[in-house]
Protein backbone atom coordinates (compact mmCIF):
# COMPACT_ATOMS: atom_id res chain seq x y z
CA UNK A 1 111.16 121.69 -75.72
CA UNK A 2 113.05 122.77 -72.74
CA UNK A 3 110.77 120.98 -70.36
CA UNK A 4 111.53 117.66 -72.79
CA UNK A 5 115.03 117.62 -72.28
CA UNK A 6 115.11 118.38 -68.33
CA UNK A 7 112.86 115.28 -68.24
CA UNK A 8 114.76 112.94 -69.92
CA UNK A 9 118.15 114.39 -68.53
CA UNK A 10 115.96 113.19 -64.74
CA UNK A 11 115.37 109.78 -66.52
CA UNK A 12 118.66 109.22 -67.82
CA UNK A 13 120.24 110.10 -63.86
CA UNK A 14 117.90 107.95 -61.99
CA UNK A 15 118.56 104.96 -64.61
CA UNK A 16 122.41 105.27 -63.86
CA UNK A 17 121.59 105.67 -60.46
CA UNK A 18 120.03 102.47 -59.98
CA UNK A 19 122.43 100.87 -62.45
CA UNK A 20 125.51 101.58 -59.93
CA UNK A 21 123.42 100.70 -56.94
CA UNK A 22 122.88 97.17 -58.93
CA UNK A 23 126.74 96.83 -59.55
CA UNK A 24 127.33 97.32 -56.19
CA UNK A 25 124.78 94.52 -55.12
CA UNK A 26 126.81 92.31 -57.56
CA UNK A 27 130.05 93.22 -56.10
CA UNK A 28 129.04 92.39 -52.55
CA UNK A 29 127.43 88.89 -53.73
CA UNK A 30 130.94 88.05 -55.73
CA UNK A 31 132.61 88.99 -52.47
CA UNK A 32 130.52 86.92 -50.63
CA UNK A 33 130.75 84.05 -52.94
CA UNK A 34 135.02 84.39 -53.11
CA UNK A 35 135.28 84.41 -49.44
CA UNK A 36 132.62 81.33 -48.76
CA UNK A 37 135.18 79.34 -51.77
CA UNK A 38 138.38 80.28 -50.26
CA UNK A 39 137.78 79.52 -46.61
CA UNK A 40 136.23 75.83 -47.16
CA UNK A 41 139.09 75.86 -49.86
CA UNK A 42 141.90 76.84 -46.91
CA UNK A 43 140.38 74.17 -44.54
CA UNK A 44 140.34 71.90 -47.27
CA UNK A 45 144.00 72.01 -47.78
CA UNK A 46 144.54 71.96 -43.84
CA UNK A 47 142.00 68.90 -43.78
CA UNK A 48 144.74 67.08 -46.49
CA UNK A 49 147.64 68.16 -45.08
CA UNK A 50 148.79 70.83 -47.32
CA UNK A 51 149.23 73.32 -45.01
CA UNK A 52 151.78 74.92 -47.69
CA UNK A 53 148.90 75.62 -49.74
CA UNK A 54 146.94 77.08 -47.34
CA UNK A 55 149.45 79.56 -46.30
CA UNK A 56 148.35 81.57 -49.82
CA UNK A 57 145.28 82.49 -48.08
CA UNK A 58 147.09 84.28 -45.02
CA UNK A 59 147.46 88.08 -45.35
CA UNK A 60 150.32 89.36 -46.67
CA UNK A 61 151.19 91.00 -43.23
CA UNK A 62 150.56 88.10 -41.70
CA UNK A 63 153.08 86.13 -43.94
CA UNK A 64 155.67 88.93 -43.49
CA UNK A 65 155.69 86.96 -39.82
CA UNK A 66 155.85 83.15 -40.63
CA UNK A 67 157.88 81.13 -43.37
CA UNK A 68 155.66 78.68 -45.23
CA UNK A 69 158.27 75.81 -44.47
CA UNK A 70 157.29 77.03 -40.57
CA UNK A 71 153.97 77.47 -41.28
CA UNK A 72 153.13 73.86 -42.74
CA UNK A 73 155.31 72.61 -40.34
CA UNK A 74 153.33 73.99 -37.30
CA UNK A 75 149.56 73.19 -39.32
CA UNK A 76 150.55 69.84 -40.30
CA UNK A 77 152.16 68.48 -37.29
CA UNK A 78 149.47 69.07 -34.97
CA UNK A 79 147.94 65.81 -33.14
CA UNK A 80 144.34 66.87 -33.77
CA UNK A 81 143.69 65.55 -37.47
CA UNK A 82 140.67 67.58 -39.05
CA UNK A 83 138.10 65.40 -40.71
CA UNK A 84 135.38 68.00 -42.57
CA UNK A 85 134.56 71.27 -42.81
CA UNK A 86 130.89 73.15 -43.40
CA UNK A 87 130.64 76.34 -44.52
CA UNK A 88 128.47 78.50 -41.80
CA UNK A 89 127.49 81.85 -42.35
CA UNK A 90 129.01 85.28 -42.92
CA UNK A 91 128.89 88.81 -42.23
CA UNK A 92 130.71 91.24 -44.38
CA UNK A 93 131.69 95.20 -44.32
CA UNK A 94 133.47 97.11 -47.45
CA UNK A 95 136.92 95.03 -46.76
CA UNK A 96 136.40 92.31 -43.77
CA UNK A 97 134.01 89.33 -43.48
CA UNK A 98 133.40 87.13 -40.31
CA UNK A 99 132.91 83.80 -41.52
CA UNK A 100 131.57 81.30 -39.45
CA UNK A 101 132.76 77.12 -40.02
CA UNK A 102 132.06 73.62 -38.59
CA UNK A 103 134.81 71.43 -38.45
CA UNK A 104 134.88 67.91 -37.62
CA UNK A 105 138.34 66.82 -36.01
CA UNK A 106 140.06 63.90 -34.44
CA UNK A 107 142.38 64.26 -31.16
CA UNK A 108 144.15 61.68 -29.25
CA UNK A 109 143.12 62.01 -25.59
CA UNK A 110 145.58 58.51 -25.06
CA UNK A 111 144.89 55.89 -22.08
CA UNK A 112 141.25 54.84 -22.14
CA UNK A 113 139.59 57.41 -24.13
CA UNK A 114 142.04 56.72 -27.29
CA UNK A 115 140.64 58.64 -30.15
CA UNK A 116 137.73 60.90 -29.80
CA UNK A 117 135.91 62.63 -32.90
CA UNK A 118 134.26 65.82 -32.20
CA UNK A 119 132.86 69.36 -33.78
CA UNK A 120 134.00 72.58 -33.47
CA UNK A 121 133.16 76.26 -34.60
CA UNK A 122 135.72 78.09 -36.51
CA UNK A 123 135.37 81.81 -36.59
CA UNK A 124 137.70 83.37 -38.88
CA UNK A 125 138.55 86.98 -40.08
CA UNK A 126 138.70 88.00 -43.40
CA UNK A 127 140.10 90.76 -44.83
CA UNK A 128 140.37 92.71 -48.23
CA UNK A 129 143.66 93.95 -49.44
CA UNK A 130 144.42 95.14 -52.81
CA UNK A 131 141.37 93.77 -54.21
CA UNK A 132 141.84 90.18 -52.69
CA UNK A 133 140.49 88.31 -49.62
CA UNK A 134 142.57 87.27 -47.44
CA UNK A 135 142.83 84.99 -44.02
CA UNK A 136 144.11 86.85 -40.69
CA UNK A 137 144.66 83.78 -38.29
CA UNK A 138 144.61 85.75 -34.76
CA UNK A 139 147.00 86.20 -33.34
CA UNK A 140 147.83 85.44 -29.15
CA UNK A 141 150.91 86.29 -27.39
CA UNK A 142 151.91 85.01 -24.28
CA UNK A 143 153.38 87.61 -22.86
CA UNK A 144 150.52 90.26 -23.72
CA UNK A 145 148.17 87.88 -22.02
CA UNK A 146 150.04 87.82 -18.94
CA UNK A 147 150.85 91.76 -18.72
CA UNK A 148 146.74 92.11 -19.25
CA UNK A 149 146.80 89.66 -15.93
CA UNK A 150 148.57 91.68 -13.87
């Protein structure tokens, strides 16, 4: 009877086991689904000049830096105009995600060139906190660039 009960107490482990590892395949595929929506979602905004909106999918550290008034302002006024976005590919750990875009734009050039449409590759960083994803726009200062010239 013994024998009977360390058997199924083996069963019952390696079924819960495998259940957890299964949850955590589902996890990982939400993730992966959340993070593909909300950065075509973020360009999307960008693309229609609601740069306001798009400013909920910064990090919260990274909003602790920039208004949303200054935010939009900056996004919104630039001369390129962005035209489409395509969802790439991604590559995720526990809480960041590379995600990989092609966006179709617009840019002046002026004189005889005028307007010229083109494609570029977005490569943006995600990142987890608190249970959400998150955008962290890189960030380049010009005066650490020029001390790393020197």
């Amino acid at each position: 009877m013994k024998s009977k009960k360390v058997y199924f107490a083996k069963i019952m482990l390696a079924m819960a086991a495998l259940a957890l590892a299964g949850c955590g395949m589902l996890k990982k595929d939400e993730d992966a689904s959340v993070i593909k929506a909300k950065a075509v979602q973020r360009w999307d905004d960008l693309i229609a000049h609601k740069a306001d909106k798009a400013y909920d999918f910064l990090a919260p550290g990274y909003r602790k830096t920039i208004s949303r008034a200054q935010y939009a302002h900056d996004m919104n006024g630039r001369g390129m105009r962005w035209k489409k976005v395509r969802f790439g590919s991604q590559t995720c750990d526990v809480d960041t995600c590379t995600v990989h875009l092609g966006v179709d734009y617009n840019i002046n050039l002026g004189g005889l060139a005028g307007k010229v449409d083109s494609m570029g590759l977005a490569v943006e960083t995600w990142i987890k906190v608190d249970g959400t994803w998150y955008y962290l726009p890189q960030i380049t200062s010009p005066k650490l660039d020029q001390g790393a010239e020197k």
